[in-house]
Protein backbone atom coordinates (compact mmCIF):
# COMPACT_ATOMS: atom_id res chain seq x y z
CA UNK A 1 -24.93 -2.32 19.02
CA UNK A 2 -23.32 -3.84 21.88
CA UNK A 3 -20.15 -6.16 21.48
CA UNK A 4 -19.72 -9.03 23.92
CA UNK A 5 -16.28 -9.68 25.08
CA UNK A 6 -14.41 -7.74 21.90
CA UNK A 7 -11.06 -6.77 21.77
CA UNK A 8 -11.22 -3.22 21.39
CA UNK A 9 -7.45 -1.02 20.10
CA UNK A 10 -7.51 1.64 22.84
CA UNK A 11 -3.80 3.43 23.29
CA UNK A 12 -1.78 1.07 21.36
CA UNK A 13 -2.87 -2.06 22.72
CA UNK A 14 -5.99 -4.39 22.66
CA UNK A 15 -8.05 -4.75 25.76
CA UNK A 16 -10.99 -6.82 26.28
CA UNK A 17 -14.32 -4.12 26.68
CA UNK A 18 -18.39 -4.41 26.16
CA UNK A 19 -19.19 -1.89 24.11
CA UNK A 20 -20.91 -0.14 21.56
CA UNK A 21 -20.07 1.51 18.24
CA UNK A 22 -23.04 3.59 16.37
CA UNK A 23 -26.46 2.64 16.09
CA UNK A 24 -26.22 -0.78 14.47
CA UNK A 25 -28.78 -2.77 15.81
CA UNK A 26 -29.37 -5.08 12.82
CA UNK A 27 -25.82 -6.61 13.07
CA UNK A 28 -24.75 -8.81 16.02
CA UNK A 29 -21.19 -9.92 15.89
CA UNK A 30 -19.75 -12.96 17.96
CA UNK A 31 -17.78 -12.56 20.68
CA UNK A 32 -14.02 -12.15 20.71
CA UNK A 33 -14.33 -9.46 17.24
CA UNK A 34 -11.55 -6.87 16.89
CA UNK A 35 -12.56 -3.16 16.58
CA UNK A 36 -10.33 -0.49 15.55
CA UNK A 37 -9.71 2.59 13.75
CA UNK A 38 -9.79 1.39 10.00
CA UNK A 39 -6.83 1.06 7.98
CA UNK A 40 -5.11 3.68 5.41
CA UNK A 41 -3.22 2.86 2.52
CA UNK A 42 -0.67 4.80 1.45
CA UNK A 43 0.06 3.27 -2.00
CA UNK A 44 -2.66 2.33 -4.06
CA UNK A 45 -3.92 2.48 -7.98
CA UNK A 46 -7.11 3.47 -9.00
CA UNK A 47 -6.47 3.98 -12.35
CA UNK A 48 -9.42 6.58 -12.39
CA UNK A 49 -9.16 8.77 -14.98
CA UNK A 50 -7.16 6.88 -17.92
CA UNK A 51 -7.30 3.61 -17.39
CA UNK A 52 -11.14 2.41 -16.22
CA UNK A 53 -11.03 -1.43 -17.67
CA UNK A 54 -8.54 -1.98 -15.06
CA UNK A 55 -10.02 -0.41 -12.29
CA UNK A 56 -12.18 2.57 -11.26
CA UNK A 57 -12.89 4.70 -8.21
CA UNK A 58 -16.21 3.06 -7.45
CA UNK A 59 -14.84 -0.57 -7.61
CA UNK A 60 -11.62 -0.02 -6.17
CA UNK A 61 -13.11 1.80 -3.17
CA UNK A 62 -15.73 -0.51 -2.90
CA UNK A 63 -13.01 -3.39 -2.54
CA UNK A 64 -11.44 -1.15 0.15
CA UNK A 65 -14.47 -0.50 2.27
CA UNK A 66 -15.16 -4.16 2.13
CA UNK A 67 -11.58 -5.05 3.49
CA UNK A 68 -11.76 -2.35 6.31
CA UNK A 69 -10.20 0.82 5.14
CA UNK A 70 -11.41 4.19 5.66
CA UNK A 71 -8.75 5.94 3.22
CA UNK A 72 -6.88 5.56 0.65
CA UNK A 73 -4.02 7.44 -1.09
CA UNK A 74 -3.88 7.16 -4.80
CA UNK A 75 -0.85 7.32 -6.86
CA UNK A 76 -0.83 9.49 -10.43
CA UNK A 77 -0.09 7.39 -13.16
CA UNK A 78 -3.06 8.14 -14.88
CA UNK A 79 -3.82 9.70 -17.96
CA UNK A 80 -4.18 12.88 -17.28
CA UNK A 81 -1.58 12.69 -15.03
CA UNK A 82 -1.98 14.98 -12.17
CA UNK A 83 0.71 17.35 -12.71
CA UNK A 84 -1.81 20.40 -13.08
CA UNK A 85 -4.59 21.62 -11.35
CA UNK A 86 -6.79 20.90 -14.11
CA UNK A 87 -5.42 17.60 -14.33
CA UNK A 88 -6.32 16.77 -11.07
CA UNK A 89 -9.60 18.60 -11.00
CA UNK A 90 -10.51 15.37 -13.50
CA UNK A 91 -9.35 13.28 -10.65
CA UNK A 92 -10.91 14.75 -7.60
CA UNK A 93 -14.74 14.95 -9.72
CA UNK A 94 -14.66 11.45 -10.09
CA UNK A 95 -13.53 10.55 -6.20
CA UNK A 96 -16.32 13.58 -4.92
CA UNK A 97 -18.44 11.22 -7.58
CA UNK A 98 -17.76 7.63 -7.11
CA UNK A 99 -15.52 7.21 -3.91
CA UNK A 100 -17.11 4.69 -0.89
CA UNK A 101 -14.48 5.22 1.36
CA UNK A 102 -11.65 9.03 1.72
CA UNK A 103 -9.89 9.07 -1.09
CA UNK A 104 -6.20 11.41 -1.08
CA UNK A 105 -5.04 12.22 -4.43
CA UNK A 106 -1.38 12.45 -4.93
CA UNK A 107 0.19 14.95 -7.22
CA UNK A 108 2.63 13.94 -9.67
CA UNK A 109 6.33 15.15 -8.39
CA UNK A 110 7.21 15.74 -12.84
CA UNK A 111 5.42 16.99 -15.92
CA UNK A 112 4.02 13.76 -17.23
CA UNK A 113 6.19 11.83 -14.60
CA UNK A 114 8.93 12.06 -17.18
CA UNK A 115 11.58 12.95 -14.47
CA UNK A 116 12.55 16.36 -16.13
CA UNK A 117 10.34 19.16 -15.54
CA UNK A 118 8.62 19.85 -12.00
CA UNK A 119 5.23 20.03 -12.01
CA UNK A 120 3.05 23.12 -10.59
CA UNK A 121 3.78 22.16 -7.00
CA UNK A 122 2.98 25.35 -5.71
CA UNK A 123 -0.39 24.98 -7.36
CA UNK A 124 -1.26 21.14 -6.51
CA UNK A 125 -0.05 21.42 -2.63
CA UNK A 126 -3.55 22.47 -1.19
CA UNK A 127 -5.28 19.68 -3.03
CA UNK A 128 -2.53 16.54 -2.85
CA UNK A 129 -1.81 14.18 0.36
CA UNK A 130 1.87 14.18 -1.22
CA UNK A 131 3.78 14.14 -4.40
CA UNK A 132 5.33 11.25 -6.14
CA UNK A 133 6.41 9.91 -9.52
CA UNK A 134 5.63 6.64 -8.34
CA UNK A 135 6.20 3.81 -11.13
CA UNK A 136 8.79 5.51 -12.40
CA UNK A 137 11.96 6.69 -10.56
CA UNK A 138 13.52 10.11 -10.72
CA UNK A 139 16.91 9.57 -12.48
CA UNK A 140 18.59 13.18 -12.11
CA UNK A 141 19.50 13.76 -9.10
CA UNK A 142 19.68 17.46 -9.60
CA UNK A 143 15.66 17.14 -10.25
CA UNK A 144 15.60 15.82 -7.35
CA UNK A 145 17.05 18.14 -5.33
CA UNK A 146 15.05 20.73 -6.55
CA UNK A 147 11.36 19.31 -5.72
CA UNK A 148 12.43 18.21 -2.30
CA UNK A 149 13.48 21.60 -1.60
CA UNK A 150 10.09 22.63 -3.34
CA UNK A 151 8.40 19.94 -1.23
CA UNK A 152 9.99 20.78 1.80
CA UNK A 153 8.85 24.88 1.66
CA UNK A 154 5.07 23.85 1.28
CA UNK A 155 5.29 21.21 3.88
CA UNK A 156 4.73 17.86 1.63
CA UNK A 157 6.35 14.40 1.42
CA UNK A 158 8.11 13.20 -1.05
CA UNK A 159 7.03 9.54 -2.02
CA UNK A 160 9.85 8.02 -3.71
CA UNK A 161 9.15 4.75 -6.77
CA UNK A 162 13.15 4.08 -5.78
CA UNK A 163 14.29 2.59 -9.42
CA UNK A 164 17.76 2.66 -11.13
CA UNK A 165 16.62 2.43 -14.85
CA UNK A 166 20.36 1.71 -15.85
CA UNK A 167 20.78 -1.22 -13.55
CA UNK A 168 17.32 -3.06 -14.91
CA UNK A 169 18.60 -4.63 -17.99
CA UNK A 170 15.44 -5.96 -19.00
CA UNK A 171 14.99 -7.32 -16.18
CA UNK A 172 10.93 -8.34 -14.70
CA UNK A 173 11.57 -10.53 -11.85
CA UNK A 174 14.58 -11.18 -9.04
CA UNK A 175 17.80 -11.56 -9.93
CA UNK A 176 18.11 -14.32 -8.26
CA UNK A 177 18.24 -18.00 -8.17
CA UNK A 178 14.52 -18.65 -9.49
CA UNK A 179 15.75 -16.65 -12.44
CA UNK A 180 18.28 -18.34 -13.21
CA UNK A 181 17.22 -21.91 -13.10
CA UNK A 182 14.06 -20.85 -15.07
CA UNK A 183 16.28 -19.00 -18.19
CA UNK A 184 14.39 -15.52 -16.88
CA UNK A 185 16.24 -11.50 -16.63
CA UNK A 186 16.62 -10.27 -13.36
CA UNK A 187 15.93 -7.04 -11.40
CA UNK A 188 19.07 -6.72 -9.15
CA UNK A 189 18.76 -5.02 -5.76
CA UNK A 190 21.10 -2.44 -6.30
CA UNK A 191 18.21 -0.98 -9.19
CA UNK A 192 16.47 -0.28 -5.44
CA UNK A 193 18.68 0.69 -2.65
CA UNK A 194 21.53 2.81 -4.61
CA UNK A 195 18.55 5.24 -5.70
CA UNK A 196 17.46 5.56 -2.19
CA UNK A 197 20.87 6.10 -0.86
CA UNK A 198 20.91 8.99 -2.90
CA UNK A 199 17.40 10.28 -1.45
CA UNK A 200 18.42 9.80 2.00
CA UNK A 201 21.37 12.48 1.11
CA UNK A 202 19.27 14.74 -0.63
CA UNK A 203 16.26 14.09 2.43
CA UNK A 204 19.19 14.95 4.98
CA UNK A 205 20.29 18.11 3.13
CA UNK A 206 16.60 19.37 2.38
CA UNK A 207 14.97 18.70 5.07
CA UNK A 208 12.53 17.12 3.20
CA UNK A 209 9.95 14.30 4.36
CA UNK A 210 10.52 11.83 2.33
CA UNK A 211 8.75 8.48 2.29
CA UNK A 212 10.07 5.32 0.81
CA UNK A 213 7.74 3.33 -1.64
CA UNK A 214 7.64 -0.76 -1.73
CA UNK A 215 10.83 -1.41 0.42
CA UNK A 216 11.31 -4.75 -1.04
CA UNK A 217 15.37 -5.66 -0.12
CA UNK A 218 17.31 -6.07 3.22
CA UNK A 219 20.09 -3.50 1.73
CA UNK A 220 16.91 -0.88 1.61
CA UNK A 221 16.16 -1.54 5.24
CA UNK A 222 19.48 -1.20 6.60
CA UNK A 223 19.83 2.53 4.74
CA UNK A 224 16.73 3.33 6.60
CA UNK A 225 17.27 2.07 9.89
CA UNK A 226 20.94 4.06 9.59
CA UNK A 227 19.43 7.49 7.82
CA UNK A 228 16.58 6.86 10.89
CA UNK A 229 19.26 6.91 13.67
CA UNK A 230 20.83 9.84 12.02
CA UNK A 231 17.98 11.93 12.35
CA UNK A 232 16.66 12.15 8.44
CA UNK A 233 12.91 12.77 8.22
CA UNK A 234 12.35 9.37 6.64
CA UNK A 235 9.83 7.03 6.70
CA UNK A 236 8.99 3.90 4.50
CA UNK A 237 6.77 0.93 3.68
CA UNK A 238 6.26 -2.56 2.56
CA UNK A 239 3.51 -4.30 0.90
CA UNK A 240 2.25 -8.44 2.01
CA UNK A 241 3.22 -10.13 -0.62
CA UNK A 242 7.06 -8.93 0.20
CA UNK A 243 6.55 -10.31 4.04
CA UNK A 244 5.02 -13.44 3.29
CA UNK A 245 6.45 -14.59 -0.19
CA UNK A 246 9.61 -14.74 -1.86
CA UNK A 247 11.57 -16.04 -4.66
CA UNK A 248 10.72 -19.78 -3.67
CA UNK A 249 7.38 -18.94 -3.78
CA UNK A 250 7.60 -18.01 -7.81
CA UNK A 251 5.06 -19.73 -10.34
CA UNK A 252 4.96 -18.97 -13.89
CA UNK A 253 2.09 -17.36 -13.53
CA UNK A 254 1.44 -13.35 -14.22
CA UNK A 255 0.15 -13.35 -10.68
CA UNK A 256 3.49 -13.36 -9.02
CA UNK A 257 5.09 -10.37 -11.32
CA UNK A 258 5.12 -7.19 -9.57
CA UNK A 259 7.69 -3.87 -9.58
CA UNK A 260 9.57 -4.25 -7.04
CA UNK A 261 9.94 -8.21 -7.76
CA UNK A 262 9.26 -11.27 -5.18
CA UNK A 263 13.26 -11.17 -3.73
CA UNK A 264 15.34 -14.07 -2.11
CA UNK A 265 14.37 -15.07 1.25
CA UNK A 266 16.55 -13.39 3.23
CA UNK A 267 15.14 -9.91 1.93
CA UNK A 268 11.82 -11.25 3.10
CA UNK A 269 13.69 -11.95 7.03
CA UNK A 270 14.97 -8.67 6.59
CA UNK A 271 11.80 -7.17 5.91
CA UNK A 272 9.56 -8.82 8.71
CA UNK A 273 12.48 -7.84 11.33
CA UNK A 274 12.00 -4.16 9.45
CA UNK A 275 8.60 -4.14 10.22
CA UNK A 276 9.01 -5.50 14.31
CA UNK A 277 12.11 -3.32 15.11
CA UNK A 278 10.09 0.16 13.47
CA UNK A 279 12.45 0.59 10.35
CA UNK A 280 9.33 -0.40 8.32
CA UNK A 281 6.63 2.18 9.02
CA UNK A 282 3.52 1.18 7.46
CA UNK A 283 2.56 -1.53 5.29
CA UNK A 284 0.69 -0.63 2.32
CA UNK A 285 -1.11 -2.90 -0.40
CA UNK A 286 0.80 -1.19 -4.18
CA UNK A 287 -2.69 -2.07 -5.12
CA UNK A 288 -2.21 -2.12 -8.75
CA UNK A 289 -5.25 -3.86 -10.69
CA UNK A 290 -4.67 -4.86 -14.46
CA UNK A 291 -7.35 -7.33 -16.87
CA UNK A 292 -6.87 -10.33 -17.19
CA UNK A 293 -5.65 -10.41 -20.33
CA UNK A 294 -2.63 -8.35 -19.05
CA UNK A 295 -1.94 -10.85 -16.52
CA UNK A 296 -2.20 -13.57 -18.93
CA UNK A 297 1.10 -13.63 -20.70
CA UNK A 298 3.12 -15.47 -17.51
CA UNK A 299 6.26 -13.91 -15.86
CA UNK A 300 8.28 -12.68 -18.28
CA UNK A 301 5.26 -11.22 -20.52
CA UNK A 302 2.22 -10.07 -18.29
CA UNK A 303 1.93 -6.13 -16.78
CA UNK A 304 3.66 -5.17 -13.36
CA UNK A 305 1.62 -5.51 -10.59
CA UNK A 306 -1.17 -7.48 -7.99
CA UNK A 307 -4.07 -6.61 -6.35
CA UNK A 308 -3.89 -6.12 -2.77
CA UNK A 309 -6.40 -4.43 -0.69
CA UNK A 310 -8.97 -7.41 -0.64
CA UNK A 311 -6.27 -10.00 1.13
CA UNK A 312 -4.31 -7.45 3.35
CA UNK A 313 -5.31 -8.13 6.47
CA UNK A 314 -6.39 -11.74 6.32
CA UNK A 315 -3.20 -12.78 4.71
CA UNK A 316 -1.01 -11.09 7.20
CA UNK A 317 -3.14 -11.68 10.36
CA UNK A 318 -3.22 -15.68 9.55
CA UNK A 319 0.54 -15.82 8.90
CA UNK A 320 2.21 -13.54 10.78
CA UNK A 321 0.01 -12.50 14.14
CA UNK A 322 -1.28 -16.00 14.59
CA UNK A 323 1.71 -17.45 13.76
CA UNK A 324 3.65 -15.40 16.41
CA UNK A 325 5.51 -13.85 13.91
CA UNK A 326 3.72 -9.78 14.57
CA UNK A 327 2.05 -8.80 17.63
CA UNK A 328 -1.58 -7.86 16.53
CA UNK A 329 -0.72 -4.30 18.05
CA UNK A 330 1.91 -3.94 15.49
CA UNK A 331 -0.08 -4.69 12.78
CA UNK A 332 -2.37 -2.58 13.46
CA UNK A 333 -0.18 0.20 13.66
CA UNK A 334 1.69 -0.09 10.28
CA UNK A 335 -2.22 -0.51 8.73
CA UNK A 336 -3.87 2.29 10.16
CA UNK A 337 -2.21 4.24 13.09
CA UNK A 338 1.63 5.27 11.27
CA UNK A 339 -0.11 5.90 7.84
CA UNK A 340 -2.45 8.58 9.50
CA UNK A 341 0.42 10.06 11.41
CA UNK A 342 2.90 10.20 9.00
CA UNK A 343 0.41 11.68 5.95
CA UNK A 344 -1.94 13.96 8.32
CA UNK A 345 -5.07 11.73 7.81
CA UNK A 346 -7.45 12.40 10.51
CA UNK A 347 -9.65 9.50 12.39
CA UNK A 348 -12.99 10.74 12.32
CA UNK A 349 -15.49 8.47 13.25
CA UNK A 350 -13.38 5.73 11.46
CA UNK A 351 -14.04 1.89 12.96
CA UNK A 352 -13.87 -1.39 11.47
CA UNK A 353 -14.85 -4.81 13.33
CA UNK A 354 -13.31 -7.44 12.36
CA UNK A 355 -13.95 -11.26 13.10
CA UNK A 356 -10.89 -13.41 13.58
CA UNK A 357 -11.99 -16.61 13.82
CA UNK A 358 -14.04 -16.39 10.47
CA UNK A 359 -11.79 -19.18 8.17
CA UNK A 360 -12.09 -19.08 4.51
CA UNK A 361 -10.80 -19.52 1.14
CA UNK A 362 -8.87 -16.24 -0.43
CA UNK A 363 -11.29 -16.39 -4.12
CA UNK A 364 -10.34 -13.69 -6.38
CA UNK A 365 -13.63 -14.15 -8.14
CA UNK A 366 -15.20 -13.04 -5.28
CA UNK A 367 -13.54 -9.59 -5.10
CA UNK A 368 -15.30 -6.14 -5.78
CA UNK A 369 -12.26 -4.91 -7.42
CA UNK A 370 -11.75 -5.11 -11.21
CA UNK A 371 -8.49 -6.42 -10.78
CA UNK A 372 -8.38 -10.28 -9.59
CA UNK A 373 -4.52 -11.80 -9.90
CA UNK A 374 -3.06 -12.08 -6.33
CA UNK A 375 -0.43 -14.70 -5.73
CA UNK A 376 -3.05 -15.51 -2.09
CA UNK A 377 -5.27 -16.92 -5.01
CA UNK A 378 -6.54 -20.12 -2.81
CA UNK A 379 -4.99 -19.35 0.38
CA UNK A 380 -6.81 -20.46 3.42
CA UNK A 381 -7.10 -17.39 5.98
CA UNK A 382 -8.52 -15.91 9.18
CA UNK A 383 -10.13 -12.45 9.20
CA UNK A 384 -13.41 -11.21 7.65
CA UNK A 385 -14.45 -7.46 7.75
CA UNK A 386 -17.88 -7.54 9.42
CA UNK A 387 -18.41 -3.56 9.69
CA UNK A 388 -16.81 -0.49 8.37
CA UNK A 389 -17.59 2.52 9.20
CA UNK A 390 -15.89 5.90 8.11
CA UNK A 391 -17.03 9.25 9.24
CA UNK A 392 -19.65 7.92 11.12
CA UNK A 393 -21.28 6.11 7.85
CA UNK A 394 -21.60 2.25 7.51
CA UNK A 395 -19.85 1.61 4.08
CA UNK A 396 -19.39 -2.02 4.52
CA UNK A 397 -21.86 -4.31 6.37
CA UNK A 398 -21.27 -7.87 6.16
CA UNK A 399 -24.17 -10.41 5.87
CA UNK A 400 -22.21 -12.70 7.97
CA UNK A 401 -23.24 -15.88 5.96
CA UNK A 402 -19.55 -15.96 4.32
CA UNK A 403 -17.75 -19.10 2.97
């Protein structure tokens, strides 16, 4: 397959190239496409084994395949949760089943994610990208300590969920001005940062890698940047709907609640200048699919969490890269490059094509995965994933007759 005129990631940059990728022969994409390694998500819910009516292996990697990704890392709020190695043998026969697209398994950092009692670590490291608690926070700092030295001996991250139980207060959405003009309880920022002040401490006197989950405040960016220029084995991400949306942006609508909440717009500057300067590693979808009915009972009473892994890349290439906001380059790094370097996730064979030019209507009805409440419900965007192929094998093919 031979590709007029595409802009082809080579080194870090984009350079115009005719070539070819595979043996394709039956697709012909237009001129100007973007081809590159395809993207990894660090933070993603497949809800596979537990929790199947929201979302499964097969449909959740069939969204991702469709969107351009060749892995994804899966966080272990399941039920069994992967604290054991029989726990996660449950887990890894349905991704050796079902899974389109790589599939990394993380291990659960405590015993039911309870926050008290490590799990096997020892015993999960071989088969785990990482460990994390993620969706709940580790309270005891002591705990902590302990499985980031753990951690740090078998030569694992630590992927933090950075949460302050005892400064949420019932809170579901920003504490902020949204909340209170609407009569709604606030999340305050503090819940965030002062938990990952404490990490960055215990990170610094491990020596543990430690990876920061949904950065979503500019008080958790400046801790980085300063723990970065220290020399602390930190890195951290961000998810879209924290670049491109904020407070402001609020509905009362179940599709706009998410953990980490929606913050004020000067977290959302803060971010975006996070992401530009390098404080901001990666950016990573928190896909977290729920049913409709979940997401049904408006702000203050539907489930935590959006989908994320269908509107990634159109949503941030249409209003950050064209906007001049992101270099393409950049985004392509925090997508796919940083993830793989950061959690040892090898490119083999891994290339997406993407056309840019393709315009069309973000439809949630349309998606593969279960899961269909995004706040980009309707959004008009640039970017369709025309071919994905990972380890050589075509998992996505697009029929190029699109909205």
């Amino acid at each position: 397959m031979t590709f007029q005129q595409a802009q082809v990631y080579q080194a870090g940059r984009f350079v115009q190239a005719d070539c070819s990728v595979g043996d394709v022969s039956e697709i012909c994409p237009p001129a100007g496409c973007l081809i590159f390694p395809g993207f990894v998500d660090v933070h993603v819910h497949l809800r596979e084994p537990g929790f199947s009516y929201k979302e499964t292996i097969a449909s959740g990697t069939a969204a991702a395949g469709r969107a351009g990704y060749a892995a994804l890392c899966t966080m272990p709020n399941l039920n069994p949760v992967p604290d054991s190695l029989p726990h996660l043998e449950e887990q890894l026969a349905v991704i050796r089943r079902d899974a389109r697209v790589r599939v990394y398994p993380y291990g659960a950092l405590t015993v039911g994610e309870r926050g008290e009692q490590l799990s096997d670590l020892a015993a999960l490291a071989r088969q785990v990208i990482a460990f994390s608690d993620d969706g709940r926070g580790v309270q005891d700092e002591e705990t902590m300590r302990a499985a980031m030295r753990q951690a740090h001996a078998l030569g694992k991250i630590v992927a933090a969920h950075c949460e302050d139980n005892s400064l949420l207060r019932g809170g579901y959405i920003h504490d902020g001005v949204y909340a209170k003009a609407h009569g709604h309880r606030g999340i305050c920022s503090e819940s965030e940062w002062r938990p990952i002040e404490r990490d960055l401490r215990l990170a610094e006197e491990t020596g543990c890698a430690y990876h920061v989950c949904h950065v979503s405040c500019r008080e958790s960016v400046e801790l980085i940047r300063q723990a970065k220029r220290r020399g602390v084995d930190v890195t951290c991400e961000t998810a879209p709907h924290y670049l491109l949306l904020d407070e402001n942006d609020l509905q009362e609508d179940g599709r706009f609640k998410m953990n980490p909440p929606l913050r004020s717009a000067s977290d959302r500057e803060a971010l975006l200048r996070g992401v530009c300067d390098g404080t901001i590693d990666m950016i990573a979808t928190d896909h977290a699919p729920h049913s409709a009915e979940e997401k049904s009972r408006g702000l203050a009473g539907s489930a935590m969490g959006v989908v994320g892994l269908e509107t990634a890349f159109p949503v941030l290439y249409t209003y950050l890269v064209r906007e001049g906001k992101l270099t393409l380059e950049r985004l392509i790094e925090c997508m796919s490059v940083a993830p793989r370097r950061r959690f040892g996730i090898p490119d083999d064979g891994d290339i997406v094509v993407f056309d840019p030019h393709r315009a069309y209507t973000v439809d949630p009805a349309q998606f593969l995965s279960k899961g269909k409440s995004t706040p980009f419900a309707g959004a008009r965007v640039f970017g369709r994933c025309i071919l994905n192929q990972v380890g050589g094998k075509i998992v996505w093919q697009d029929s190029m007759t699109g909205n």
